[in-house]
C-alpha atoms as a PDB file:
ATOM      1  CA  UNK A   1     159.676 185.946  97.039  1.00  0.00           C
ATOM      2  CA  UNK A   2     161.083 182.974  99.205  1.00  0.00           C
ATOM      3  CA  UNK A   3     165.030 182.606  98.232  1.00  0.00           C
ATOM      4  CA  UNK A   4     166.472 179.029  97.750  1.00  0.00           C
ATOM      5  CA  UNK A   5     169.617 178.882 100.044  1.00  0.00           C
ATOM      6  CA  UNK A   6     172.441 178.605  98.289  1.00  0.00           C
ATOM      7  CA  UNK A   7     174.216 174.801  98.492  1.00  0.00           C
ATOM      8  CA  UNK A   8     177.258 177.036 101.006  1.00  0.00           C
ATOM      9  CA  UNK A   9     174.477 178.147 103.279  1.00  0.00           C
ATOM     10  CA  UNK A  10     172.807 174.885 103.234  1.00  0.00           C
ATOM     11  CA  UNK A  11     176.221 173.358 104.994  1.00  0.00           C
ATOM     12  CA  UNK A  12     176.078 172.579 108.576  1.00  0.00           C
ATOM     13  CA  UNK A  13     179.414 174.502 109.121  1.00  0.00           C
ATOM     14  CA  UNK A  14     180.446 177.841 109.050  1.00  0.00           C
ATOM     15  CA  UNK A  15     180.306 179.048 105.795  1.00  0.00           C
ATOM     16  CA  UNK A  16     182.326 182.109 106.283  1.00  0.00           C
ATOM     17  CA  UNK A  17     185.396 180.010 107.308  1.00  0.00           C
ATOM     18  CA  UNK A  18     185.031 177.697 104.237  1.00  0.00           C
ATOM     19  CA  UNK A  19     184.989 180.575 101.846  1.00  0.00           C
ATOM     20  CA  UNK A  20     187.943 181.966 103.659  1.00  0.00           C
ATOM     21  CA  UNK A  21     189.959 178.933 103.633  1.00  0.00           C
ATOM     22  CA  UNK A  22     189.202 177.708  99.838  1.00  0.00           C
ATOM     23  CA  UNK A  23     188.315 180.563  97.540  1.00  0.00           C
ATOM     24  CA  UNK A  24     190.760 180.170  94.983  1.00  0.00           C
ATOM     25  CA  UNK A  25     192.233 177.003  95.853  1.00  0.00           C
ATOM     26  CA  UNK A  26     192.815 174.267  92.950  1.00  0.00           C
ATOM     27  CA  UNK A  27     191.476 170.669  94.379  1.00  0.00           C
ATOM     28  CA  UNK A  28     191.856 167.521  92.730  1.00  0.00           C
ATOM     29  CA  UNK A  29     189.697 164.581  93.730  1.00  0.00           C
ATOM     30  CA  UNK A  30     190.406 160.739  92.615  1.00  0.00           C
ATOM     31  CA  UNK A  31     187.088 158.900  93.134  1.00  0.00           C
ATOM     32  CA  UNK A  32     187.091 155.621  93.324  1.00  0.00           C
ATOM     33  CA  UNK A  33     184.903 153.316  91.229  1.00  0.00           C
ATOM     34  CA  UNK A  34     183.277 151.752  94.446  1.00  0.00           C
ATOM     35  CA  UNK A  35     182.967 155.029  96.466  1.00  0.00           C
ATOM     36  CA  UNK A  36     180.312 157.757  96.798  1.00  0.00           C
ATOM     37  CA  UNK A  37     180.115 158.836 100.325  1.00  0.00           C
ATOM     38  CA  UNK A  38     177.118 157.945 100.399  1.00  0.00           C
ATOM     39  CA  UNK A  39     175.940 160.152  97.569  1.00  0.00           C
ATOM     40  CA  UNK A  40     176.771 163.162  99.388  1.00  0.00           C
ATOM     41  CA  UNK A  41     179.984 164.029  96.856  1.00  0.00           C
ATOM     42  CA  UNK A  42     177.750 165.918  94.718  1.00  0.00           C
ATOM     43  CA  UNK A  43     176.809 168.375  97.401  1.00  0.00           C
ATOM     44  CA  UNK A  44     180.174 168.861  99.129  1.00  0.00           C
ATOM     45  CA  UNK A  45     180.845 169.806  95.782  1.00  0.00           C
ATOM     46  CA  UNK A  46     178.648 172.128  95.285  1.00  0.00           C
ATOM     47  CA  UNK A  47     179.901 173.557  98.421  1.00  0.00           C
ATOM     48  CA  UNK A  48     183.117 173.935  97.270  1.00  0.00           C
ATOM     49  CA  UNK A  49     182.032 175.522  94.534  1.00  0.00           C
ATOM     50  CA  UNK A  50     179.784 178.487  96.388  1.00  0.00           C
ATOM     51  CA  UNK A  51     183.181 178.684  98.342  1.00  0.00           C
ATOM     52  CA  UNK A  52     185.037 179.682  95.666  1.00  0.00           C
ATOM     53  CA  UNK A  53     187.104 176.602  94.860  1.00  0.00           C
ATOM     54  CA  UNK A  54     188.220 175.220  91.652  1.00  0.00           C
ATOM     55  CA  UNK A  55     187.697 171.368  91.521  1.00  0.00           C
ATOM     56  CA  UNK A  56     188.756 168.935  89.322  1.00  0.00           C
ATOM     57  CA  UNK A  57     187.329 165.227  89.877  1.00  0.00           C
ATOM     58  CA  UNK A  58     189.320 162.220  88.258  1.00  0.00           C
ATOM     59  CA  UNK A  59     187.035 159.227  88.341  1.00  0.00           C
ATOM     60  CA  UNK A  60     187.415 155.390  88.290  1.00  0.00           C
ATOM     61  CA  UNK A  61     185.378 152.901  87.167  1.00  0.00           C
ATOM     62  CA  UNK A  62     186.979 149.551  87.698  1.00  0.00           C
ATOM     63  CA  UNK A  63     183.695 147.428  89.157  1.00  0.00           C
ATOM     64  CA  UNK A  64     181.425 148.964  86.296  1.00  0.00           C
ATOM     65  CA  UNK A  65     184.125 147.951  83.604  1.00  0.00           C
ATOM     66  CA  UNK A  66     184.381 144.339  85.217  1.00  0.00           C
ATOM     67  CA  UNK A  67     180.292 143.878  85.363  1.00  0.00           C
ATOM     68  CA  UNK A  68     180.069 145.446  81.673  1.00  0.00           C
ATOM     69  CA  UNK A  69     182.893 142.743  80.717  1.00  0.00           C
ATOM     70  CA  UNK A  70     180.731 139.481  82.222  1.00  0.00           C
ATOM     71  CA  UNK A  71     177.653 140.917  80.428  1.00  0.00           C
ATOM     72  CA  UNK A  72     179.363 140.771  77.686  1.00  0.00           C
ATOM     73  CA  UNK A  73     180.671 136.742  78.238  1.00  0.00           C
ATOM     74  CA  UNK A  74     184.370 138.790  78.336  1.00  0.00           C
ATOM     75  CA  UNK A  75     186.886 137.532  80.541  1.00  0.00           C
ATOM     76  CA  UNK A  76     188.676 140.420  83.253  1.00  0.00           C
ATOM     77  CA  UNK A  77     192.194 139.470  84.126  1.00  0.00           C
ATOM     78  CA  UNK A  78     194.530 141.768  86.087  1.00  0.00           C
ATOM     79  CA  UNK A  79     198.158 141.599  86.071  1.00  0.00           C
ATOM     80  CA  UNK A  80     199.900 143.143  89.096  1.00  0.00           C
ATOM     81  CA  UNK A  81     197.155 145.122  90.238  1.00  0.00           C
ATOM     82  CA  UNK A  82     196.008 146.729  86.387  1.00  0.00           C
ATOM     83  CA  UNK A  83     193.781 145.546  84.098  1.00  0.00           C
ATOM     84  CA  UNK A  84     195.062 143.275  80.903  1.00  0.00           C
ATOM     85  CA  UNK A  85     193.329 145.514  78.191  1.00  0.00           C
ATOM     86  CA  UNK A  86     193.288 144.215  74.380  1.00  0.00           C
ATOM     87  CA  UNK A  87     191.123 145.747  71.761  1.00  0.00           C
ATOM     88  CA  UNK A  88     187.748 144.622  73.078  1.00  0.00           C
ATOM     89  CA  UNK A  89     188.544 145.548  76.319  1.00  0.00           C
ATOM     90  CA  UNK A  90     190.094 149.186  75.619  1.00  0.00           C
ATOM     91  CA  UNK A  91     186.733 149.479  73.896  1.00  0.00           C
ATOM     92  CA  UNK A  92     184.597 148.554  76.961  1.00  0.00           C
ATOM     93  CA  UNK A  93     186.788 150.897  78.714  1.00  0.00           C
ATOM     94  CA  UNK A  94     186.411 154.077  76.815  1.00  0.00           C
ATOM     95  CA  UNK A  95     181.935 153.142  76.616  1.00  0.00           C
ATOM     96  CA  UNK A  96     182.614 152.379  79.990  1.00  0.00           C
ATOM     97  CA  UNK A  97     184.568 155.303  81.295  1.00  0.00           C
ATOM     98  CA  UNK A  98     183.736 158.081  79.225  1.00  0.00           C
ATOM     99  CA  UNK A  99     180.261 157.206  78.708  1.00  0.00           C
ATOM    100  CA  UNK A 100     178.250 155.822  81.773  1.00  0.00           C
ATOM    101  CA  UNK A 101     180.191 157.073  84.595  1.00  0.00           C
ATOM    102  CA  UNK A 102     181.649 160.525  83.597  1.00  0.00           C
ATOM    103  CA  UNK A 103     177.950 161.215  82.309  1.00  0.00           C
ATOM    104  CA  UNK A 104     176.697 159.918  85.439  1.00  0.00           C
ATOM    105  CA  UNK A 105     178.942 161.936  87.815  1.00  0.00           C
ATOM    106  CA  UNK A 106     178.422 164.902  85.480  1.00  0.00           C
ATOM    107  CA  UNK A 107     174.488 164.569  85.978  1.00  0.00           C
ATOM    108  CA  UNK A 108     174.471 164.037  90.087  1.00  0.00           C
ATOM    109  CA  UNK A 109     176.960 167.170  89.903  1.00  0.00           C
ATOM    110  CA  UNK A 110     174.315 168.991  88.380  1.00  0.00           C
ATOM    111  CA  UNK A 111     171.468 167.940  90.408  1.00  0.00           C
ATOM    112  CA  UNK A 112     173.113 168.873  93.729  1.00  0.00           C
ATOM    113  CA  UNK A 113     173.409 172.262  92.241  1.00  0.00           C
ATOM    114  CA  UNK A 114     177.271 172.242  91.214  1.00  0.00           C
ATOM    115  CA  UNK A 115     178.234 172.730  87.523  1.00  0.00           C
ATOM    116  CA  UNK A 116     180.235 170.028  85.523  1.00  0.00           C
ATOM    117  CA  UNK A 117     181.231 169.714  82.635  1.00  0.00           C
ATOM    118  CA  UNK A 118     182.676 165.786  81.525  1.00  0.00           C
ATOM    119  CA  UNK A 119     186.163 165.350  79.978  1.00  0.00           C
ATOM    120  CA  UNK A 120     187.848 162.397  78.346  1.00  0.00           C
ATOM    121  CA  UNK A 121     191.780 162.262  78.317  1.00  0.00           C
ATOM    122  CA  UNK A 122     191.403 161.904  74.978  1.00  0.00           C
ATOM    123  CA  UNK A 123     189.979 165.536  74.464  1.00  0.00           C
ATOM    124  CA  UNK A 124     192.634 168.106  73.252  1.00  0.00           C
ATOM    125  CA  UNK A 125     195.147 165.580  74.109  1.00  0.00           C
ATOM    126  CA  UNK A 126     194.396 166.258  77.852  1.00  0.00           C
ATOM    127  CA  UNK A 127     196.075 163.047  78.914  1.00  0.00           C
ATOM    128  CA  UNK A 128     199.090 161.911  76.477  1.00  0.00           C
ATOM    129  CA  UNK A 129     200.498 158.350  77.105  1.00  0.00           C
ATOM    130  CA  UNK A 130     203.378 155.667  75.745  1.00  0.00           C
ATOM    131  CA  UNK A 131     202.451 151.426  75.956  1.00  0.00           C
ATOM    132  CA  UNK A 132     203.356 150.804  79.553  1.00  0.00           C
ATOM    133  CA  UNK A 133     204.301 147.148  79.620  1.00  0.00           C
ATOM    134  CA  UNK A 134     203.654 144.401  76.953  1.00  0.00           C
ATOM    135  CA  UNK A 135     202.316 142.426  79.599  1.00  0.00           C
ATOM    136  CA  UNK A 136     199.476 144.697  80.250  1.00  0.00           C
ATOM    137  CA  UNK A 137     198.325 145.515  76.740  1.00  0.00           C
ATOM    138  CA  UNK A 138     196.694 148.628  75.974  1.00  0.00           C
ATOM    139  CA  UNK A 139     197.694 150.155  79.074  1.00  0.00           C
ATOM    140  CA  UNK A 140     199.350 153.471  78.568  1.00  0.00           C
ATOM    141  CA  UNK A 141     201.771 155.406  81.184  1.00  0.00           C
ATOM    142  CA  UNK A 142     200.890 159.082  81.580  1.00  0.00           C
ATOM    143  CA  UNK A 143     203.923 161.124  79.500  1.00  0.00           C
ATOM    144  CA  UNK A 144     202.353 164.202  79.119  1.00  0.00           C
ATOM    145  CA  UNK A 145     199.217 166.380  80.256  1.00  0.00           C
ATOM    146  CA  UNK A 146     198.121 168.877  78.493  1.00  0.00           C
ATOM    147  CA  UNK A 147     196.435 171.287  81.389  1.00  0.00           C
ATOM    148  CA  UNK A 148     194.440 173.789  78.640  1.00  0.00           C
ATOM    149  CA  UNK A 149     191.120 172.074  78.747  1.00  0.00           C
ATOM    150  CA  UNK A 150     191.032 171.500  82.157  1.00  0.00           C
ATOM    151  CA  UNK A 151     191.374 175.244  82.982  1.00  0.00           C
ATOM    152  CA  UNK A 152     189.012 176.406  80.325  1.00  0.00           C
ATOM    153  CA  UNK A 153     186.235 174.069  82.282  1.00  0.00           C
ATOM    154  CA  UNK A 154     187.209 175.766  85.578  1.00  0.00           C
ATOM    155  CA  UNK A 155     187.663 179.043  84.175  1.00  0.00           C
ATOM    156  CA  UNK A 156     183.815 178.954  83.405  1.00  0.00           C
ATOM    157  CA  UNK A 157     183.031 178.035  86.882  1.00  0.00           C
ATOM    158  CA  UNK A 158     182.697 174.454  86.385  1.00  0.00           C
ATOM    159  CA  UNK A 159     183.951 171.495  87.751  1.00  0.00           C
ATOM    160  CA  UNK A 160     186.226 169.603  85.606  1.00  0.00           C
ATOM    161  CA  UNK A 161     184.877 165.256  85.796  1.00  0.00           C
ATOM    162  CA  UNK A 162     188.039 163.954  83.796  1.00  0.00           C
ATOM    163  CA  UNK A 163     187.917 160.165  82.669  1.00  0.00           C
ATOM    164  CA  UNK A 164     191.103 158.548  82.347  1.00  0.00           C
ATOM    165  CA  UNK A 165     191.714 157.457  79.253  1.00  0.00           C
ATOM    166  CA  UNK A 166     194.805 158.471  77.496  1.00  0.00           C
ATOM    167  CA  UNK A 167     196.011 158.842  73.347  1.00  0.00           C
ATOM    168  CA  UNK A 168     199.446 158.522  72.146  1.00  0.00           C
ATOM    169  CA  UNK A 169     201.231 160.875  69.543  1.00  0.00           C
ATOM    170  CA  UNK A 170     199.734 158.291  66.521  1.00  0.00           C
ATOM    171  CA  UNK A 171     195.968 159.118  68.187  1.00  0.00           C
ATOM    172  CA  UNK A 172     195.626 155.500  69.654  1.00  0.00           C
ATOM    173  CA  UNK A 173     193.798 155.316  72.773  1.00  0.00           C
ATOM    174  CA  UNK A 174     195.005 153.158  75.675  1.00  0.00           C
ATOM    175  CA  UNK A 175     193.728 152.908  79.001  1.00  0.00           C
ATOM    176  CA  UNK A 176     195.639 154.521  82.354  1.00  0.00           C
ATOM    177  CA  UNK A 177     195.346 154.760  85.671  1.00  0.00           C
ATOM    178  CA  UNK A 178     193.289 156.498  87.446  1.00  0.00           C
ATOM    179  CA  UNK A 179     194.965 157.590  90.390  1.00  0.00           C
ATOM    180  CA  UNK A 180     198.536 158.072  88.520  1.00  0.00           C
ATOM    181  CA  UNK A 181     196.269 160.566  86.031  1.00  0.00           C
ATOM    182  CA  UNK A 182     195.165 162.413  89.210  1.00  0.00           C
ATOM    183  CA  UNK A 183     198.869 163.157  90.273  1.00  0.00           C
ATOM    184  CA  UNK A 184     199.963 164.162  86.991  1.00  0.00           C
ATOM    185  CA  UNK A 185     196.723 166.427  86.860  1.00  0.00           C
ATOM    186  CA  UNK A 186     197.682 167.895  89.752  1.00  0.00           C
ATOM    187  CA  UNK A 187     201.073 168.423  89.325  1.00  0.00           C
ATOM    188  CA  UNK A 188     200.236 169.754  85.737  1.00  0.00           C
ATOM    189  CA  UNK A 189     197.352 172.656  86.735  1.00  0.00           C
ATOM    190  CA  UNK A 190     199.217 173.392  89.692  1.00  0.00           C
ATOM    191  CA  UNK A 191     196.608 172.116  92.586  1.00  0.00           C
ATOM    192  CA  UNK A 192     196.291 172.868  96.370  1.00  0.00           C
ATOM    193  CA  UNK A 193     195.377 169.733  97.303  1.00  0.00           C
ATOM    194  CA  UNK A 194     194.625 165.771  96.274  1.00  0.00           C
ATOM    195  CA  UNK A 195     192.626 163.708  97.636  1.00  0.00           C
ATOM    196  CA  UNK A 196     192.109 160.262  97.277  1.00  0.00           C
ATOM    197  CA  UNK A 197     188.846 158.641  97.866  1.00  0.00           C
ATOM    198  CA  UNK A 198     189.049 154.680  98.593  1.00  0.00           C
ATOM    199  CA  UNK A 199     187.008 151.962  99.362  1.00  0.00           C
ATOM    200  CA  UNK A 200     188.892 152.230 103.154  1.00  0.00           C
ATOM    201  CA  UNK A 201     189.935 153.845 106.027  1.00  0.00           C
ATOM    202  CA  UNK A 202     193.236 154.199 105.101  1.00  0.00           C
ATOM    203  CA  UNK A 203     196.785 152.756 105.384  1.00  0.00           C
ATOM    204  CA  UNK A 204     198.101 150.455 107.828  1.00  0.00           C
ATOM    205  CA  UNK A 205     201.312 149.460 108.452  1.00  0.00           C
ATOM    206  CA  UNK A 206     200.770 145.723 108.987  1.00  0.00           C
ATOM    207  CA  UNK A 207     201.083 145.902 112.741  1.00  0.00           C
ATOM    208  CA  UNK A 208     197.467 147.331 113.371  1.00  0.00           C
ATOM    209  CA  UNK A 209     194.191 147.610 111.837  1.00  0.00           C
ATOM    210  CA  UNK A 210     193.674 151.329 112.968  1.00  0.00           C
ATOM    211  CA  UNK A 211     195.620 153.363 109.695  1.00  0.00           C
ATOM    212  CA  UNK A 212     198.030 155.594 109.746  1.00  0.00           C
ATOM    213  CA  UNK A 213     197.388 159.263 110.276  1.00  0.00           C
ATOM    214  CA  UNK A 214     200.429 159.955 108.175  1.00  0.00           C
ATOM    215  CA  UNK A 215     203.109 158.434 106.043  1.00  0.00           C
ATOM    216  CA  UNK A 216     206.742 160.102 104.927  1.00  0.00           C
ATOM    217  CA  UNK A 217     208.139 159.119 101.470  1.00  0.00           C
ATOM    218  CA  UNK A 218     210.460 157.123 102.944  1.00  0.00           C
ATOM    219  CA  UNK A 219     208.268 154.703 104.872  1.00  0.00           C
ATOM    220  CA  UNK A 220     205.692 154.440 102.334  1.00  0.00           C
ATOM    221  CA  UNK A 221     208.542 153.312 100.245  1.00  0.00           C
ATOM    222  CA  UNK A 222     209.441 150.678 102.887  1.00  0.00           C
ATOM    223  CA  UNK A 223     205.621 149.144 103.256  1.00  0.00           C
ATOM    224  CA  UNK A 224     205.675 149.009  99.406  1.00  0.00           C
ATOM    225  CA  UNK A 225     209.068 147.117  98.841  1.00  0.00           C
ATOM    226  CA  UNK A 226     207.737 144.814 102.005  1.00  0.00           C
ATOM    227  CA  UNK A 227     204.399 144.441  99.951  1.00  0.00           C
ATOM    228  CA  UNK A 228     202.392 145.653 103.259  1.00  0.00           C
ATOM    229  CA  UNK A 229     200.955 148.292 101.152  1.00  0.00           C
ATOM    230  CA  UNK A 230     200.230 145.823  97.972  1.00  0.00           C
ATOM    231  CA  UNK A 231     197.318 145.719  94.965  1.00  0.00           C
ATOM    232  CA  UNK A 232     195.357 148.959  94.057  1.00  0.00           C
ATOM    233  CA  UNK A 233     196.832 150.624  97.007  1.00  0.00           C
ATOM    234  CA  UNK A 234     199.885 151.150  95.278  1.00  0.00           C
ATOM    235  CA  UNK A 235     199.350 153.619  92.498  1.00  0.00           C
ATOM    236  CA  UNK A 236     197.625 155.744  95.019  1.00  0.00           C
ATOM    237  CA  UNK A 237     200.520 155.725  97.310  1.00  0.00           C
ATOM    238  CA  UNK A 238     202.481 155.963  94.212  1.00  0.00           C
ATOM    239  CA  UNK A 239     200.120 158.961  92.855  1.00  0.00           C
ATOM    240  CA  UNK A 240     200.640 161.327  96.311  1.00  0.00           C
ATOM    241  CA  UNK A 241     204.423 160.982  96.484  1.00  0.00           C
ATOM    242  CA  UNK A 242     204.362 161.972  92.715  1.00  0.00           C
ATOM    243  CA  UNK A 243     201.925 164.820  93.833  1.00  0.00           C
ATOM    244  CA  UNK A 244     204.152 165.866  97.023  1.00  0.00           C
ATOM    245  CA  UNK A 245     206.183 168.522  94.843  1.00  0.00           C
ATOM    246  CA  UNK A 246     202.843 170.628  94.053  1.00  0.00           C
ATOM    247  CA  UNK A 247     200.945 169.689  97.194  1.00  0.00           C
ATOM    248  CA  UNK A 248     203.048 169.310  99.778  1.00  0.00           C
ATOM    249  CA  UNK A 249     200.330 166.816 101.131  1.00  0.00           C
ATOM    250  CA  UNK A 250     198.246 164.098  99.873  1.00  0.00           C
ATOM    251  CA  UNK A 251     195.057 162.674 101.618  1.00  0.00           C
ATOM    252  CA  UNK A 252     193.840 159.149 101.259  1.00  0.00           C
ATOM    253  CA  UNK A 253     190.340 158.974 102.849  1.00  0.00           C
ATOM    254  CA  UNK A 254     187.393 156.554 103.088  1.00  0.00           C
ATOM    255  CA  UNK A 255     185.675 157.972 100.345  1.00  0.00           C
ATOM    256  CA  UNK A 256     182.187 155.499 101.755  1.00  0.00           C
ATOM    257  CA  UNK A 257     181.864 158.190 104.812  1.00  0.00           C
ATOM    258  CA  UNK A 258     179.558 161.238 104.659  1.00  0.00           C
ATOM    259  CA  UNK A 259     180.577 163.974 103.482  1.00  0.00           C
ATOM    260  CA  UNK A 260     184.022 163.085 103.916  1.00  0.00           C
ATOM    261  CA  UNK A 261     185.857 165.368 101.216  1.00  0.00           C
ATOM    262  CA  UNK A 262     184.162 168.386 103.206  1.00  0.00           C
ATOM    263  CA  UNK A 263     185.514 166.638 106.530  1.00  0.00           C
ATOM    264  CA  UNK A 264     189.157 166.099 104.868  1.00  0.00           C
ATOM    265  CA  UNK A 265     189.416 169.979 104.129  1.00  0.00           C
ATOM    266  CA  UNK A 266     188.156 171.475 107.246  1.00  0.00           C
ATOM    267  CA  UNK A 267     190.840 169.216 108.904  1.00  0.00           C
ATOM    268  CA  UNK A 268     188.931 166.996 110.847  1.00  0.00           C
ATOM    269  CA  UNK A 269     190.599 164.444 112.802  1.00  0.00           C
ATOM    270  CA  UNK A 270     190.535 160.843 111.985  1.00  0.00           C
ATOM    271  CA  UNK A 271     189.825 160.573 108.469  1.00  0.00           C
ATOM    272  CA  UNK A 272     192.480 158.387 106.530  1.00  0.00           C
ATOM    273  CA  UNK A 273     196.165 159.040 106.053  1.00  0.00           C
ATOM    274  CA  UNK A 274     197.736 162.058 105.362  1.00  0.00           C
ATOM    275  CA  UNK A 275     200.724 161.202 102.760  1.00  0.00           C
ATOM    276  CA  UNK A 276     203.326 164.299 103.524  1.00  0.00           C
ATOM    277  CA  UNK A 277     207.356 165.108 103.953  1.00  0.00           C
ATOM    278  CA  UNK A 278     209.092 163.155 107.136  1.00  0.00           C
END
């Protein structure tokens, strides 16, 4: 009988180093709403699986919610970066988010040969979350995670596709964001490694096009306050200092290139900036 490689001998690399280097680690991914690297996610993830990693992947969903919203004759306004989210909106969110694109991620997962299983921050009270700002609506801060379900879907083998919607203590849902819900993941199930999948190739510091290769706390701070690093950029910046204390690195990376969370763990050079201690 002919035996189907498995989706670690399939890799190009050396699978022996892979399992080596991440058996056992924790990884959480942020994907962005507009990235897929090409479609090849799915399979780097069932890489990482055969390797023996634990992965959790925190999705977006941003361009889906805004296409829904115009369908819909709704109106999307943003207010310093963040979506303005009443009622309607919150509720276009959640269909949106939990519905479409966690299914959706969930299903490529499978088909690529990894295992997922899809969770809402709403389930057990995974993410917990006070009103932000009044000037944002519905739009929670992350107060508390609560890191149970997560391990019981990686405990089973699975990757964990979390979609970031958050409850408060009253059971009212309010939207978050993603990439701040990915750092308090991380900090809460005690991960190896973030990474942050964008829509480019990194940071820059204003003087140059080519991005950084890596960014101290300190200067990040600096490009923020001089509104070089500005818009959606921010939470993620934001998101891998918070994540520095469990980490000790963060990785924002063109999430449109190939393969490019496989890339970002086997250390290959060139791929985004490396958020990390002075």
């Amino acid at each position: 009988m002919t035996m189907v490689p498995t989706a670690l001998e399939s890799w190009d690399g050396d699978p022996g180093f892979l399992r080596s280097t991440m058996n056992g680690l924790t990884i959480v991914v942020k994907l962005g709403g507009s990235v897929g690297g090409e479609d090849t996610l799915p399979a780097d993830v069932a890489v990482l699986q055969d390797a023996g990693a634990r992965v959790v992947l925190v999705h977006g969903g941003g361009p889906l919610i805004t296409r829904w919203m115009e369908r819909l004759g709704m109106e999307a306004r943003f207010v310093d970066g963040l979506r303005y989210t009443d009622a309607e909106t919150l509720d276009v969110v959640r269909m949106v988010l939990s519905g479409l694109v966690n299914g959706e991620i969930v299903a490529r997962l499978e088909a690529s040969g990894a295992r997922a299983i899809g969770l809402s921050g709403g389930d057990d009270g995974l993410l917990r979350a006070v009103l932000r700002d009044q000037r944002l609506g519905m739009v929670g801060e992350v107060s508390a995670v609560n890191p149970v379900p997560i391990e019981l879907v990686l405990g089973s083998g699975c990757t964990a596709v979390v979609a970031p919607v958050a409850v408060t203590d009253e059971g009212q849902f309010l939207n978050v964001n993603a990439d701040t819900a990915a750092a308090e993941i991380a900090t809460a199930i005690s991960a190896d490694k973030i990474i942050y999948l964008t829509d480019v190739a990194g940071i820059s510091d204003g003087s140059s096009p080519t991005p950084l290769s890596r960014l101290g706390p300190a200067r990040a701070r600096q490009l923020i306050e001089a509104r070089v690093i500005a818009g959606g950029m921010i939470p993620k910046v934001e998101g891998s200092l918070r994540a520095l204390c469990q980490t000790g690195a963060a990785h924002i990376v063109d999430g449109r290139r190939p393969h490019c969370l496989l890339d970002v763990l086997v250390g290959r050079a060139g791929l985004g900036t490396t958020v990390a201690p002075d």
